[in-house]
C-alpha atoms as a PDB file:
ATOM      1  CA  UNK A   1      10.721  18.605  -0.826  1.00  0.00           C
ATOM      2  CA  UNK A   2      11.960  16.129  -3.332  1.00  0.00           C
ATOM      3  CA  UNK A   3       9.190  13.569  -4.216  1.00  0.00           C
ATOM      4  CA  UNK A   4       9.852   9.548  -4.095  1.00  0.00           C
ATOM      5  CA  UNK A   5       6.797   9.044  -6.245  1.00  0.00           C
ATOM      6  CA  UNK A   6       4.533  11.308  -8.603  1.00  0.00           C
ATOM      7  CA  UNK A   7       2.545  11.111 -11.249  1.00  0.00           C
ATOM      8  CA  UNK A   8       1.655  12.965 -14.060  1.00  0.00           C
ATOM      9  CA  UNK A   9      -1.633  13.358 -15.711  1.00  0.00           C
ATOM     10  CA  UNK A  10      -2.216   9.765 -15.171  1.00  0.00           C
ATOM     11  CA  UNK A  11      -5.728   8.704 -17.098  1.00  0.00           C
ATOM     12  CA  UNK A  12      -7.476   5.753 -17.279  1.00  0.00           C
ATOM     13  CA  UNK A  13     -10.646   5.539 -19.492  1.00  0.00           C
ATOM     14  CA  UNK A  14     -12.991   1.809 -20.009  1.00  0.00           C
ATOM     15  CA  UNK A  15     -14.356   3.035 -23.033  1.00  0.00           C
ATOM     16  CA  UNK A  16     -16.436   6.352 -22.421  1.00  0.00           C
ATOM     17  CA  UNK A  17     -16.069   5.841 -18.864  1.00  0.00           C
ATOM     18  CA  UNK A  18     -12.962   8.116 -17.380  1.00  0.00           C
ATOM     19  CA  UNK A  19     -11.992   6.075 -14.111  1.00  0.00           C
ATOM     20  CA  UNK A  20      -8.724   8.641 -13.253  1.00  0.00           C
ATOM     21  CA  UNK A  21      -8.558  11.584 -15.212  1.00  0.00           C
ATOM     22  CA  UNK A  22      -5.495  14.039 -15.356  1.00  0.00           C
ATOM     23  CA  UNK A  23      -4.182  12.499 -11.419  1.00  0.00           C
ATOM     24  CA  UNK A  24      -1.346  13.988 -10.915  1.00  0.00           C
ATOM     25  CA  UNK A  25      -0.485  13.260  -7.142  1.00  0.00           C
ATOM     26  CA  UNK A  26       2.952  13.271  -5.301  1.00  0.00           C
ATOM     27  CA  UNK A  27       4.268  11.356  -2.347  1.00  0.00           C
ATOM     28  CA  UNK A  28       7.531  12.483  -0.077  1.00  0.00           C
ATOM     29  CA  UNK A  29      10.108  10.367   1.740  1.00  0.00           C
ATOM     30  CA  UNK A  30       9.116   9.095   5.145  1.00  0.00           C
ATOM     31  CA  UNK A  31       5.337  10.488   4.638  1.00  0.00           C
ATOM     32  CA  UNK A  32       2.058   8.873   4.849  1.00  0.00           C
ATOM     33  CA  UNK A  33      -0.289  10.217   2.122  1.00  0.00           C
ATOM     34  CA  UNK A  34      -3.842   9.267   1.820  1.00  0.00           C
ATOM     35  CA  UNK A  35      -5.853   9.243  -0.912  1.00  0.00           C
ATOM     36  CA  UNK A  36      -9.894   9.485  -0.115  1.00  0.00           C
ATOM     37  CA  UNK A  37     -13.462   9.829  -1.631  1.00  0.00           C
ATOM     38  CA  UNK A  38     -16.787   8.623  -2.112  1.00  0.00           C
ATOM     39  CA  UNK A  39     -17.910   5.421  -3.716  1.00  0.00           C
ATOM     40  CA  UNK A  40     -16.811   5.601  -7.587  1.00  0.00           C
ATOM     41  CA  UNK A  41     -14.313   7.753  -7.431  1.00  0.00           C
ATOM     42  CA  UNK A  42     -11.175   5.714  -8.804  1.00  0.00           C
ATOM     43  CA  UNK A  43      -9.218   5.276  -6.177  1.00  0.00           C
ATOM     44  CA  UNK A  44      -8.549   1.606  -6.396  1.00  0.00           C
ATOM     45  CA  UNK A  45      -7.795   2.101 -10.623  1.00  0.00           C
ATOM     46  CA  UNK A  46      -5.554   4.502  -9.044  1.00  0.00           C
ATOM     47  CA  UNK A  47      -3.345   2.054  -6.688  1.00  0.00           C
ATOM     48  CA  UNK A  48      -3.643  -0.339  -9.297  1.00  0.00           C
ATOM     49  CA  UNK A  49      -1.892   1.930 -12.262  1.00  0.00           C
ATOM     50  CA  UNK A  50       0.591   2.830  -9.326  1.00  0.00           C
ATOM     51  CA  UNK A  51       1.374  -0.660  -8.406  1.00  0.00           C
ATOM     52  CA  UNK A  52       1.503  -1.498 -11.649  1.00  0.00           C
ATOM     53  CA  UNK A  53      -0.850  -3.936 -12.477  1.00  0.00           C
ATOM     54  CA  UNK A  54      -3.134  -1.836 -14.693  1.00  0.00           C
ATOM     55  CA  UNK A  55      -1.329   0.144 -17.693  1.00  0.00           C
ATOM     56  CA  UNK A  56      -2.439   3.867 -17.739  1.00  0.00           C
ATOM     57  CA  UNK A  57      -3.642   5.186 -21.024  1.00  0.00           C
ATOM     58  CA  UNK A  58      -1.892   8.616 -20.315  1.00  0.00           C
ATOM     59  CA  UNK A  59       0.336  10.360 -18.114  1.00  0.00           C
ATOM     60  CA  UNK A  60       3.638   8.873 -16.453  1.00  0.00           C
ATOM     61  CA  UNK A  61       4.654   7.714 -13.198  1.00  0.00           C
ATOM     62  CA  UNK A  62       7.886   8.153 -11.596  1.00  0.00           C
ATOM     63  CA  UNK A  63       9.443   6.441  -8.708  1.00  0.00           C
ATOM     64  CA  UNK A  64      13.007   7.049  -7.255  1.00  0.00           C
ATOM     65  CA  UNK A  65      13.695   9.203  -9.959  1.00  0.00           C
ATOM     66  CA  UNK A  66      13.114   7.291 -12.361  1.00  0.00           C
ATOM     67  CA  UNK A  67      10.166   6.849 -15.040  1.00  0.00           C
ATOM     68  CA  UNK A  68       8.409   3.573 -14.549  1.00  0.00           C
ATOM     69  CA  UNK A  69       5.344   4.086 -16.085  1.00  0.00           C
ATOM     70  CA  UNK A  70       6.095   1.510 -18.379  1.00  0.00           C
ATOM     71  CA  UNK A  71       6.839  -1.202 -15.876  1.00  0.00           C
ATOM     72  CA  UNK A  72       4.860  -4.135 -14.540  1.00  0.00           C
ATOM     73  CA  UNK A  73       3.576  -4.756 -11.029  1.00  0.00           C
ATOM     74  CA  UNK A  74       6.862  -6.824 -11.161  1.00  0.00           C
ATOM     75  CA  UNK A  75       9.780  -4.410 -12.231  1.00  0.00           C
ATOM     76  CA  UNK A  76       8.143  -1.875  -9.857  1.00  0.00           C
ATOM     77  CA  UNK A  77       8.714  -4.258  -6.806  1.00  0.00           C
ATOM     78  CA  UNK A  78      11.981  -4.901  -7.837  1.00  0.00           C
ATOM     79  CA  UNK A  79      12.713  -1.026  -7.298  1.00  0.00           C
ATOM     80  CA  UNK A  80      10.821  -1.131  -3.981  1.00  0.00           C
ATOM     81  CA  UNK A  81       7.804  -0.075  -4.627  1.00  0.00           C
ATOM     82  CA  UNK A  82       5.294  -2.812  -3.355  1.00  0.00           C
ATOM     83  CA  UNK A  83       1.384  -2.823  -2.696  1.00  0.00           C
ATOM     84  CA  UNK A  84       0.079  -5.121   0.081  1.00  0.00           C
ATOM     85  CA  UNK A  85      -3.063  -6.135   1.404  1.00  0.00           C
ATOM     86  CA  UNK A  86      -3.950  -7.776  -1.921  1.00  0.00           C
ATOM     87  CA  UNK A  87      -1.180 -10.157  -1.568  1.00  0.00           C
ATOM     88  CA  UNK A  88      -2.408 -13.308  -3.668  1.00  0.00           C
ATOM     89  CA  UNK A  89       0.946 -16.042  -3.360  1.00  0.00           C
ATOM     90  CA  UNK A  90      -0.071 -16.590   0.334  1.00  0.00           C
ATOM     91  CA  UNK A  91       0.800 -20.622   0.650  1.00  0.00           C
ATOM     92  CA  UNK A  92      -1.775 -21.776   3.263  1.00  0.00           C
ATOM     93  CA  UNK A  93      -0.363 -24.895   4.146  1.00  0.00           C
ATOM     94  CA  UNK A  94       3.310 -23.118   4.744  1.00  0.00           C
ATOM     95  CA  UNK A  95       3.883 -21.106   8.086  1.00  0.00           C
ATOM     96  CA  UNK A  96       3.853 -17.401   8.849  1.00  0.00           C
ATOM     97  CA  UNK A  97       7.318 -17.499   8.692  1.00  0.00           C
ATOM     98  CA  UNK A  98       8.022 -19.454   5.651  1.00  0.00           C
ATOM     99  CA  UNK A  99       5.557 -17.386   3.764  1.00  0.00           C
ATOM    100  CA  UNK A 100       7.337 -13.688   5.207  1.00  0.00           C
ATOM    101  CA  UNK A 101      10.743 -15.419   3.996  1.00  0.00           C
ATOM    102  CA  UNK A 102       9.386 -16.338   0.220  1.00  0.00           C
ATOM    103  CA  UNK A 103       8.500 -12.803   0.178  1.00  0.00           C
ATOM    104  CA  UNK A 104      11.673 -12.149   1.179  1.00  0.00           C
ATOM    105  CA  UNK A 105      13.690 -14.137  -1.406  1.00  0.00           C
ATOM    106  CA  UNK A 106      10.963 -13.261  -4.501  1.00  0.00           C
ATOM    107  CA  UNK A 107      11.321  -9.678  -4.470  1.00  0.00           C
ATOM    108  CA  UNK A 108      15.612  -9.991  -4.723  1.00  0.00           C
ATOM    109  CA  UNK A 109      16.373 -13.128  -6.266  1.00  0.00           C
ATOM    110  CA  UNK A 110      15.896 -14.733  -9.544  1.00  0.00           C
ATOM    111  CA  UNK A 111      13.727 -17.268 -10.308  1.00  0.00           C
ATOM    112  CA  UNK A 112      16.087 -19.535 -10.880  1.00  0.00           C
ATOM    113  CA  UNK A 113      17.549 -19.606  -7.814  1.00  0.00           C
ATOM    114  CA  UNK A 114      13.867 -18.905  -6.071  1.00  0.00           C
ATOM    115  CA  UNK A 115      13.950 -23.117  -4.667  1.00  0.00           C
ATOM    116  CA  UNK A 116      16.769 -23.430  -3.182  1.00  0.00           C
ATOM    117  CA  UNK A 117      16.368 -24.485   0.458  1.00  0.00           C
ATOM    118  CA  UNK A 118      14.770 -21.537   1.882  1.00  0.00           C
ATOM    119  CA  UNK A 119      15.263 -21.284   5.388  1.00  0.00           C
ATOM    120  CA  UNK A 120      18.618 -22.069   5.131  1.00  0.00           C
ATOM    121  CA  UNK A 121      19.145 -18.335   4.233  1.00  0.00           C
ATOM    122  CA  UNK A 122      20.733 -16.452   6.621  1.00  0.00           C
ATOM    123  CA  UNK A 123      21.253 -12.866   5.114  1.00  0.00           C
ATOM    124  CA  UNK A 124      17.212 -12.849   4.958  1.00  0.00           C
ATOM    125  CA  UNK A 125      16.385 -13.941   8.329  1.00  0.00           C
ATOM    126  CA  UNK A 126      17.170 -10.667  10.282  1.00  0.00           C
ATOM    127  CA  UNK A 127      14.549  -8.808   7.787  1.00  0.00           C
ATOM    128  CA  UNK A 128      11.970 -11.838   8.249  1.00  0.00           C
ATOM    129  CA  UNK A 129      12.654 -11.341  11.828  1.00  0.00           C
ATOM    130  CA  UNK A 130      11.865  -7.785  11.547  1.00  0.00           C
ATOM    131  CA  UNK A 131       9.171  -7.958  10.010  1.00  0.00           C
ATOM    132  CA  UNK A 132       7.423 -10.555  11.962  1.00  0.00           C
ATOM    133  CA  UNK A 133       8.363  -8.048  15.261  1.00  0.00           C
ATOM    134  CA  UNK A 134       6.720  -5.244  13.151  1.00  0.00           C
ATOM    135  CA  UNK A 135       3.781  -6.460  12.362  1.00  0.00           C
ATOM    136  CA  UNK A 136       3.076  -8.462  15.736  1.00  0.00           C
ATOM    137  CA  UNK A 137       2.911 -12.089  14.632  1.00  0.00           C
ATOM    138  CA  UNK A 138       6.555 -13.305  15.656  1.00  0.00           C
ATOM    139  CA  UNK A 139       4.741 -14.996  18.467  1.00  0.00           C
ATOM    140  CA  UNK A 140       3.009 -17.023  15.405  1.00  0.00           C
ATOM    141  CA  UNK A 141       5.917 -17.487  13.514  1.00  0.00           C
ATOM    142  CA  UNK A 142       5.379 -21.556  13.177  1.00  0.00           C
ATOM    143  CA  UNK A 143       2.021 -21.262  12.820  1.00  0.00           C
ATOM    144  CA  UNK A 144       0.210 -22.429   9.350  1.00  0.00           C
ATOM    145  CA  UNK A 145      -1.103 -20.100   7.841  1.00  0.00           C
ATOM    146  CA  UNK A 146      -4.602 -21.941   7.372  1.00  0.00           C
ATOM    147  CA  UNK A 147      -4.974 -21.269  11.389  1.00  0.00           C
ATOM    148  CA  UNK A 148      -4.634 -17.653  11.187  1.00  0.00           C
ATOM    149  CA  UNK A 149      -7.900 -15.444  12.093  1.00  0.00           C
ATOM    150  CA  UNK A 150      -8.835 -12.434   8.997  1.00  0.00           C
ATOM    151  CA  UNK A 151      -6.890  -9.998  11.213  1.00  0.00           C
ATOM    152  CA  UNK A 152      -3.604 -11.896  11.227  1.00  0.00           C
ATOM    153  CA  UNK A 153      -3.771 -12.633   7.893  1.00  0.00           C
ATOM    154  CA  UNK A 154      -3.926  -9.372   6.862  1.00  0.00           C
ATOM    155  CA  UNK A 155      -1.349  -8.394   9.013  1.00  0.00           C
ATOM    156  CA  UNK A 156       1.065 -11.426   7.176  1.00  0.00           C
ATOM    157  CA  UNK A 157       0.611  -9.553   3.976  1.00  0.00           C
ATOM    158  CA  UNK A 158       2.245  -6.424   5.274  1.00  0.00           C
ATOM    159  CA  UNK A 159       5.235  -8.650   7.398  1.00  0.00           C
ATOM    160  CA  UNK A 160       4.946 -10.024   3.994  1.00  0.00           C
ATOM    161  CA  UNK A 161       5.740  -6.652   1.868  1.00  0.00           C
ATOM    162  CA  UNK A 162       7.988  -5.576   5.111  1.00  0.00           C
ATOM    163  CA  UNK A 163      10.685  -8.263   4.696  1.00  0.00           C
ATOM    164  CA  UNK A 164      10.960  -7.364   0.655  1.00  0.00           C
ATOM    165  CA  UNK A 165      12.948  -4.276   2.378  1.00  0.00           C
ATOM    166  CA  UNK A 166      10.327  -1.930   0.361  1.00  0.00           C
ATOM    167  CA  UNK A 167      11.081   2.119  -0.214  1.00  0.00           C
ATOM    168  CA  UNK A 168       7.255   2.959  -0.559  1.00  0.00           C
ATOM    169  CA  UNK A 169       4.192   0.878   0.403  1.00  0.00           C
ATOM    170  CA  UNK A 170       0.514   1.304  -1.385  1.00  0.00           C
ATOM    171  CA  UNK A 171      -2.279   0.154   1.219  1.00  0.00           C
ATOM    172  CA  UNK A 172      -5.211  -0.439  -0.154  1.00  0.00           C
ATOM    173  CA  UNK A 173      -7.713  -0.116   2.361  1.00  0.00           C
ATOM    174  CA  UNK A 174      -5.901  -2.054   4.918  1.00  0.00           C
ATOM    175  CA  UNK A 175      -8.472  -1.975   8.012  1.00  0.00           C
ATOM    176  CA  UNK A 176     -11.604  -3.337   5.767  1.00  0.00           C
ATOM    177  CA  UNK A 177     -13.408  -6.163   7.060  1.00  0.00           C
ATOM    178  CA  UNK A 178     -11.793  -5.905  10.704  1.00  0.00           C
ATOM    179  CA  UNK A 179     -12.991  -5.174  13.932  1.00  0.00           C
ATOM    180  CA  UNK A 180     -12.170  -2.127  15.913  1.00  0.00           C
ATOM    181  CA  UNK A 181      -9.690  -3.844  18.036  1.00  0.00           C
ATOM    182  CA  UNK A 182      -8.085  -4.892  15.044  1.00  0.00           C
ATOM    183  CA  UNK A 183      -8.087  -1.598  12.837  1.00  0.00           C
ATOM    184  CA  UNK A 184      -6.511  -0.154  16.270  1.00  0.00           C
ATOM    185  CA  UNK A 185      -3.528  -2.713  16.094  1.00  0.00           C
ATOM    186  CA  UNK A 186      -3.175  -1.784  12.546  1.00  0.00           C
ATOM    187  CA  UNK A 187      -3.074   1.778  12.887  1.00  0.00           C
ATOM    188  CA  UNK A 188      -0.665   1.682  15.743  1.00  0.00           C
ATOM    189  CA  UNK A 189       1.319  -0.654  13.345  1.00  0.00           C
ATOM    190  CA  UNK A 190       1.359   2.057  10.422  1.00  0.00           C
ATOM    191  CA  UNK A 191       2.023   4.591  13.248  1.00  0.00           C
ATOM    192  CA  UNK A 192       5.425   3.051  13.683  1.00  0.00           C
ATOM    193  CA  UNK A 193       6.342   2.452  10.306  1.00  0.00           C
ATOM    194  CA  UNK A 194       6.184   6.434   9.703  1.00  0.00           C
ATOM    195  CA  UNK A 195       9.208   8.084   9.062  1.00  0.00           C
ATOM    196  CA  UNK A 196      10.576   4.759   7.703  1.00  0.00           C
ATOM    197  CA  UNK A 197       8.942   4.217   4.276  1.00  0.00           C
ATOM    198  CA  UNK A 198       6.573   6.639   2.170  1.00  0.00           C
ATOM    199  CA  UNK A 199       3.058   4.685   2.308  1.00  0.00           C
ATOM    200  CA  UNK A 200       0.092   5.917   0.354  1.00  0.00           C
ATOM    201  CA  UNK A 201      -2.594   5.000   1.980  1.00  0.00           C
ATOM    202  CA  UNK A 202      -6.433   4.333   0.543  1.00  0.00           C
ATOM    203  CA  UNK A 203      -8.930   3.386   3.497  1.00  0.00           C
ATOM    204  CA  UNK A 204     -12.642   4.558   4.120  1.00  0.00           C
ATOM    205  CA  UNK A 205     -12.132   4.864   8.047  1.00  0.00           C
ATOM    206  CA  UNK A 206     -11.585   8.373   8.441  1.00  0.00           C
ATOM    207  CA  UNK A 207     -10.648   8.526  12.436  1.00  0.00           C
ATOM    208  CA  UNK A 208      -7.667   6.055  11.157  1.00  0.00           C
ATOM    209  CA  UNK A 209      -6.857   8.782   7.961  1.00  0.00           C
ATOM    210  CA  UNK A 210      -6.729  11.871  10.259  1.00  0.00           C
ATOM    211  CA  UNK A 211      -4.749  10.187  12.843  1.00  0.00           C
ATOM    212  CA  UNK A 212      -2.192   8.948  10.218  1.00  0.00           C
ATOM    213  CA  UNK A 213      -2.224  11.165   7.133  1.00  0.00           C
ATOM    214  CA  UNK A 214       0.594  13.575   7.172  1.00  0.00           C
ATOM    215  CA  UNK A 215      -1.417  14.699   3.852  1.00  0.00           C
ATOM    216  CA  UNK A 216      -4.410  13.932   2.008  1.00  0.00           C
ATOM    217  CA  UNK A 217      -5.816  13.854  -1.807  1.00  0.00           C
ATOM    218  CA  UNK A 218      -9.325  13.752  -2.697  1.00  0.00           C
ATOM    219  CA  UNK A 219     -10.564  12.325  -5.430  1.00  0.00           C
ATOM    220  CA  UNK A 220     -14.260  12.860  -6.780  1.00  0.00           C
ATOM    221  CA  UNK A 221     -15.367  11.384 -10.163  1.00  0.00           C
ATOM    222  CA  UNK A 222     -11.633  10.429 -11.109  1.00  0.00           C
ATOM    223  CA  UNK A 223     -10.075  13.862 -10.315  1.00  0.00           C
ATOM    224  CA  UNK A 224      -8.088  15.409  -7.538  1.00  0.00           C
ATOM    225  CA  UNK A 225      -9.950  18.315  -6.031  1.00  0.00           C
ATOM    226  CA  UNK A 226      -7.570  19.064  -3.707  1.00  0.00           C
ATOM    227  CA  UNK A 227      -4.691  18.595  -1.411  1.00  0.00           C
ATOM    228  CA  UNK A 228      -3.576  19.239   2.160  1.00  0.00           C
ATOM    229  CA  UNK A 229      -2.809  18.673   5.659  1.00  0.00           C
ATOM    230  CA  UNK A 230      -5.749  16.942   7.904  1.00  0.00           C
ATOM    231  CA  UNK A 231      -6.611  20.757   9.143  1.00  0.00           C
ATOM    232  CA  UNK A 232      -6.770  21.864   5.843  1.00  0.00           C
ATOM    233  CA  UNK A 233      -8.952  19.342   4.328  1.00  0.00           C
ATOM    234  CA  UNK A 234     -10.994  19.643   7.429  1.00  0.00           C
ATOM    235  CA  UNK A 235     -11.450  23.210   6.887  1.00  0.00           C
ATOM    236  CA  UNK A 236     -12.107  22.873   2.899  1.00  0.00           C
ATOM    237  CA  UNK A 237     -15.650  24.091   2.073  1.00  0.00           C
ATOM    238  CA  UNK A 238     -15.892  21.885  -1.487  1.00  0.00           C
ATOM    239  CA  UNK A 239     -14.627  18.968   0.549  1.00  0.00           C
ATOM    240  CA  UNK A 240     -17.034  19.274   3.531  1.00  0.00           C
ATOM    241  CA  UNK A 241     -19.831  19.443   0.583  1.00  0.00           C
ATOM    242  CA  UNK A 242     -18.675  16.464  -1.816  1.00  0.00           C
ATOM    243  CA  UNK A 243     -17.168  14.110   0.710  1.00  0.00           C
ATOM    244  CA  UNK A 244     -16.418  14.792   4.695  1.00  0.00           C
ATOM    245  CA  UNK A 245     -19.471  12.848   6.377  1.00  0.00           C
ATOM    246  CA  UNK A 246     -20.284  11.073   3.816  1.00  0.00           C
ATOM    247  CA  UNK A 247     -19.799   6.920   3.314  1.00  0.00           C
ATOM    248  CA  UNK A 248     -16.711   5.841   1.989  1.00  0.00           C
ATOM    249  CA  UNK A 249     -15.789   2.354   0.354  1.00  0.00           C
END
């Protein structure tokens, strides 16, 4: 099956120190791919060379066909690849829905058009709308954002990447910090956006990775030591040994 996004040999080193070394990972249409492993073991250097917010010092990544390895955090949202849950333009004093529509207009406009009168337009309100339904806060819609509970505002960064009409979503460890009712609503949530948009998925809950993960990497010490369904990672002797049981952050 055709890939949306892979990566080759993708390296990151802080001096002596090899974060990601030789990742090569890919990710198919409509899938949900998780990427696990104990403390240490790079994941987050690896979401943020695939976002694009840290530059890899080898390897390439390509998206869409295309080789973006070059590319900020930016030019890769453009193309609709977006990373939430470390959403940082969240204006407090705005409401849900005002923030969900920025998003909206940032990822497909130019900036110098960014300020014109928001609300006012109409060819982004169905995907606000949407994603608002999505993500269960369109009964908060008008609500500031400074009122929200941690839950909800977690779940505003995803309407948030939602209404940017994204291809693949990165979710970096999207149920930390919540409680169980919470993580449920959130893996129901991801539940439904299967099939929909390829989302790579980093989170140290395992019930919520086997219950979502149509496939999963592990990473120990940087590299991938292997790859495969739940069952198969289940049933994976090295795994079991280095990881399974184990505390994840």
């Amino acid at each position: 099956m055709t890939s949306l996004l892979s990566t080759e040999s993708l390296c990151k080193q802080y001096g002596a120190l090899t974060v990601t070394d030789n990742v090569s990972i890919d990710v198919r249409p409509g899938e949900v791919h998780a990427v696990i492993g104990p403390n240490g073991a790079g994941k987050t250097t690896l979401i943020n060379q695939l976002s694009g917010e840290l530059r890899s010092d080898q390897g390439r990544v390509m998206f869409a066909g295309r080789d973006v390895t070059a590319m900020g955090i930016a030019e890769r949202a453009r193309l609709g690849l977006l990373r939430s849950y470390q959403i940082t333009s969240i204006f407090e004093q705005f409401t849900v829905r005002e923030n969900v529509m920025l998003a909206a207009i940032g990822a497909k406009e130019h900036a110098f058009r960014f300020w014109q009168p928001m609300l006012g337009r109409a060819r982004f309100a169905a995907a606000v709308d949407e994603a608002l339904r999505l993500t269960g806060l369109a009964p908060r819609a008008e609500a500031l954002v400074d009122s929200l509970a941690y839950g909800e505002r977690r779940q505003l960064e995803l309407a948030m990447a939602l209404a940017a009409k994204p291809k693949f979503l990165l979710l970096d460890e999207p149920m930390a910090g919540m409680s169980v009712q919470e993580s449920s609503a959130v893996v129901e949530l991801i539940q439904r956006l299967k099939g929909q948009y390829a989302i790579l998925l980093v989170e140290h809950d395992m019930d919520a990775v086997f219950a979502l993960a149509d496939r999963i990497s592990v990473l120990v010490y940087g590299k991938i030591i292997f790859t495969g369904t739940p069952d198969e990672i289940r049933a994976h002797p090295e795994v079991k040994a280095v990881y399974l049981g184990e505390e994840v952050a």
